[in-house]
C-alpha atoms as a PDB file:
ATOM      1  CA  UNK A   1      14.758  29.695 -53.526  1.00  0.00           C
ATOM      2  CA  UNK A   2      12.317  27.712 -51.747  1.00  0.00           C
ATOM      3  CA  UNK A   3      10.178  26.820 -54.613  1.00  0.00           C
ATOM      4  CA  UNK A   4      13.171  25.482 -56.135  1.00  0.00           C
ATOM      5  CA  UNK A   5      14.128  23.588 -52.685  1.00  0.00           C
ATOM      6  CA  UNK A   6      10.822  21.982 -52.992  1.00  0.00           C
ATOM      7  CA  UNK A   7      10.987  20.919 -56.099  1.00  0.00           C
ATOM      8  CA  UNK A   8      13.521  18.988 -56.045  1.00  0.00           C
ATOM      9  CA  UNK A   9      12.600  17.636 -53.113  1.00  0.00           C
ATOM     10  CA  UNK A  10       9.591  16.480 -54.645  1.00  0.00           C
ATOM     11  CA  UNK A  11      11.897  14.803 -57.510  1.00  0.00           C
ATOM     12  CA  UNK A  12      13.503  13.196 -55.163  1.00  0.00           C
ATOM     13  CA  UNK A  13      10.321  11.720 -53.692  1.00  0.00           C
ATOM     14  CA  UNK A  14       9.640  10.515 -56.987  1.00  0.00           C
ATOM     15  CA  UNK A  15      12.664   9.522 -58.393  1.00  0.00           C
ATOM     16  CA  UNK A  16      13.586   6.961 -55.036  1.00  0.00           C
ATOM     17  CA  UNK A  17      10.320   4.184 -55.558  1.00  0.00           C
ATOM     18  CA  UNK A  18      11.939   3.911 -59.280  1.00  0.00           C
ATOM     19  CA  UNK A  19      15.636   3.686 -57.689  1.00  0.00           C
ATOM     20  CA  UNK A  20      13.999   1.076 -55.749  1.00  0.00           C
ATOM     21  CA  UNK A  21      12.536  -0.777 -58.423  1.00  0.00           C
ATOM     22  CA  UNK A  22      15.647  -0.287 -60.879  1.00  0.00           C
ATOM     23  CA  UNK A  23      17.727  -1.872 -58.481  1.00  0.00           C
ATOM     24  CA  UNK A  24      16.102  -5.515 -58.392  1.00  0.00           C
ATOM     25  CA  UNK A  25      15.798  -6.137 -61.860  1.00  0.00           C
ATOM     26  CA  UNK A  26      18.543  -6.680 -64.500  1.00  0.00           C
ATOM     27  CA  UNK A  27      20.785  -3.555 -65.662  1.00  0.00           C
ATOM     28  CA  UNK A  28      19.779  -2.820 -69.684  1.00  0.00           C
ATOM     29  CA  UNK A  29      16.490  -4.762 -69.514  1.00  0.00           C
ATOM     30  CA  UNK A  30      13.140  -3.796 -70.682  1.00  0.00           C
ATOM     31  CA  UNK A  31      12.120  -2.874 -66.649  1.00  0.00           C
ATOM     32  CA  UNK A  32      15.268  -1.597 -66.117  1.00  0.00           C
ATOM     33  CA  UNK A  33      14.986   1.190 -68.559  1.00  0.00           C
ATOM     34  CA  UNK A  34      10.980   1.682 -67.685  1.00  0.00           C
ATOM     35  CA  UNK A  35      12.488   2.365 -63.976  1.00  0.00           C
ATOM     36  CA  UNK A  36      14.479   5.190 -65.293  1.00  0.00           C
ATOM     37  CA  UNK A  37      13.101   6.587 -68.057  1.00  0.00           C
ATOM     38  CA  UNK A  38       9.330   6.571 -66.378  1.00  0.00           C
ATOM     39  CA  UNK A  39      10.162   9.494 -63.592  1.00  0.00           C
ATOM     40  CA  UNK A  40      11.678  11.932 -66.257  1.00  0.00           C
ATOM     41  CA  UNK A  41       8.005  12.919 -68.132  1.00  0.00           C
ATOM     42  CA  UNK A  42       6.835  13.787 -64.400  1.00  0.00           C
ATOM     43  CA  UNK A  43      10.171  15.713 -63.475  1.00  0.00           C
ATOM     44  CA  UNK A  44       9.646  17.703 -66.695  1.00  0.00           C
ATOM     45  CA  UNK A  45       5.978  18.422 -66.549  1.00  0.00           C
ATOM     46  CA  UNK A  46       7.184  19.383 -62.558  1.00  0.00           C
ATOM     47  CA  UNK A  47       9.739  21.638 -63.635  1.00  0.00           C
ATOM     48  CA  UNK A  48       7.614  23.493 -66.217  1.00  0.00           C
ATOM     49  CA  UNK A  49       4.799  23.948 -63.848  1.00  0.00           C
ATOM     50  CA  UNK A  50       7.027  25.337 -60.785  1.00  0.00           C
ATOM     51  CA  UNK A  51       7.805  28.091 -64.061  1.00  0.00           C
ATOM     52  CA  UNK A  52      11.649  27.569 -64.006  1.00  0.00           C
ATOM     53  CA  UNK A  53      13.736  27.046 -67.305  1.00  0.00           C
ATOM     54  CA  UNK A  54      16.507  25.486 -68.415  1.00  0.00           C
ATOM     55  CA  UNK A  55      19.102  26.616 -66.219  1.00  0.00           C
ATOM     56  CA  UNK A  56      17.279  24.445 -63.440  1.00  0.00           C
ATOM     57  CA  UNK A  57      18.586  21.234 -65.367  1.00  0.00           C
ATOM     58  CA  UNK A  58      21.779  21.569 -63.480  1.00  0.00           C
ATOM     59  CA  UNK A  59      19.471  20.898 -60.278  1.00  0.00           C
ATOM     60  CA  UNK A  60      17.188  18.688 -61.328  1.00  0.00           C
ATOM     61  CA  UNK A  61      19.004  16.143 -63.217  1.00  0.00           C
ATOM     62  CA  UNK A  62      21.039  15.619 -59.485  1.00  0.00           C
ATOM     63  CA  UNK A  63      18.140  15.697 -57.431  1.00  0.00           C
ATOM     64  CA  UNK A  64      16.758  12.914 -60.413  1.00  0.00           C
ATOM     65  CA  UNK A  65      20.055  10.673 -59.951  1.00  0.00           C
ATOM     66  CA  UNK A  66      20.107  10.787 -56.057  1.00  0.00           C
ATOM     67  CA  UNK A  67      16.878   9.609 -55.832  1.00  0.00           C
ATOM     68  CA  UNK A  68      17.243   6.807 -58.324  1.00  0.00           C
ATOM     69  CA  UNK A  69      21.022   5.870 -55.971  1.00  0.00           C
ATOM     70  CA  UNK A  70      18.838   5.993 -52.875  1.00  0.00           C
ATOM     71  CA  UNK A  71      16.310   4.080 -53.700  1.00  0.00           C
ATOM     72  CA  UNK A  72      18.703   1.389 -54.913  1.00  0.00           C
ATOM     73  CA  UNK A  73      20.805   1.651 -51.499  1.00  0.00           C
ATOM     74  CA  UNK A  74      17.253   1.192 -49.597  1.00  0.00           C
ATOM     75  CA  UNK A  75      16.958  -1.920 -51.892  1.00  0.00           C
ATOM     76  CA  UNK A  76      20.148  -3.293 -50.976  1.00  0.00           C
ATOM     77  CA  UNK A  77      20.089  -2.141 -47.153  1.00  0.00           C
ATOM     78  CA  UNK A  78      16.368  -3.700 -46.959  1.00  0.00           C
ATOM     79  CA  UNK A  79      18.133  -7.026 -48.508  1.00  0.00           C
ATOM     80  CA  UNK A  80      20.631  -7.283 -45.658  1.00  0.00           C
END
């Protein structure tokens, strides 16, 4: 259990910089897909080496989208 704490901790690490990026560029544009496509590679290669399987999708893939939502809401609370 806290192997698979850390992990997604550690896709949430990753996933927020990209959040924060996403969120200052246009939605459906060539950066805006790099900023959310880029983490997923990592958060795969991550998964595989912590040794879990596919039942751990139904963790990760939250872990991925809260990360990518706070780094957007740092964006926008940074902007204020």
């Amino acid at each position: 259990m806290a192997r698979l704490a850390l992990l997604l901790f550690l896709i949430f690490v990753i996933t927020v910089p990209f959040g924060y990026w996403r969120a200052g560029v246009k939605k459906l544009s060539r950066d805006w897909f790099l900023a959310v496509h880029l983490p997923v590679p990592v958060v795969i290669l991550l998964r595989l080496l912590f040794g879990f399987g596919w039942w751990a999708l139904l963790f990760t893939i939250p872990a991925f989208a809260i990360g990518q939502y706070a780094g957007g809401l740092s964006r926008s609370l940074l902007a204020k």
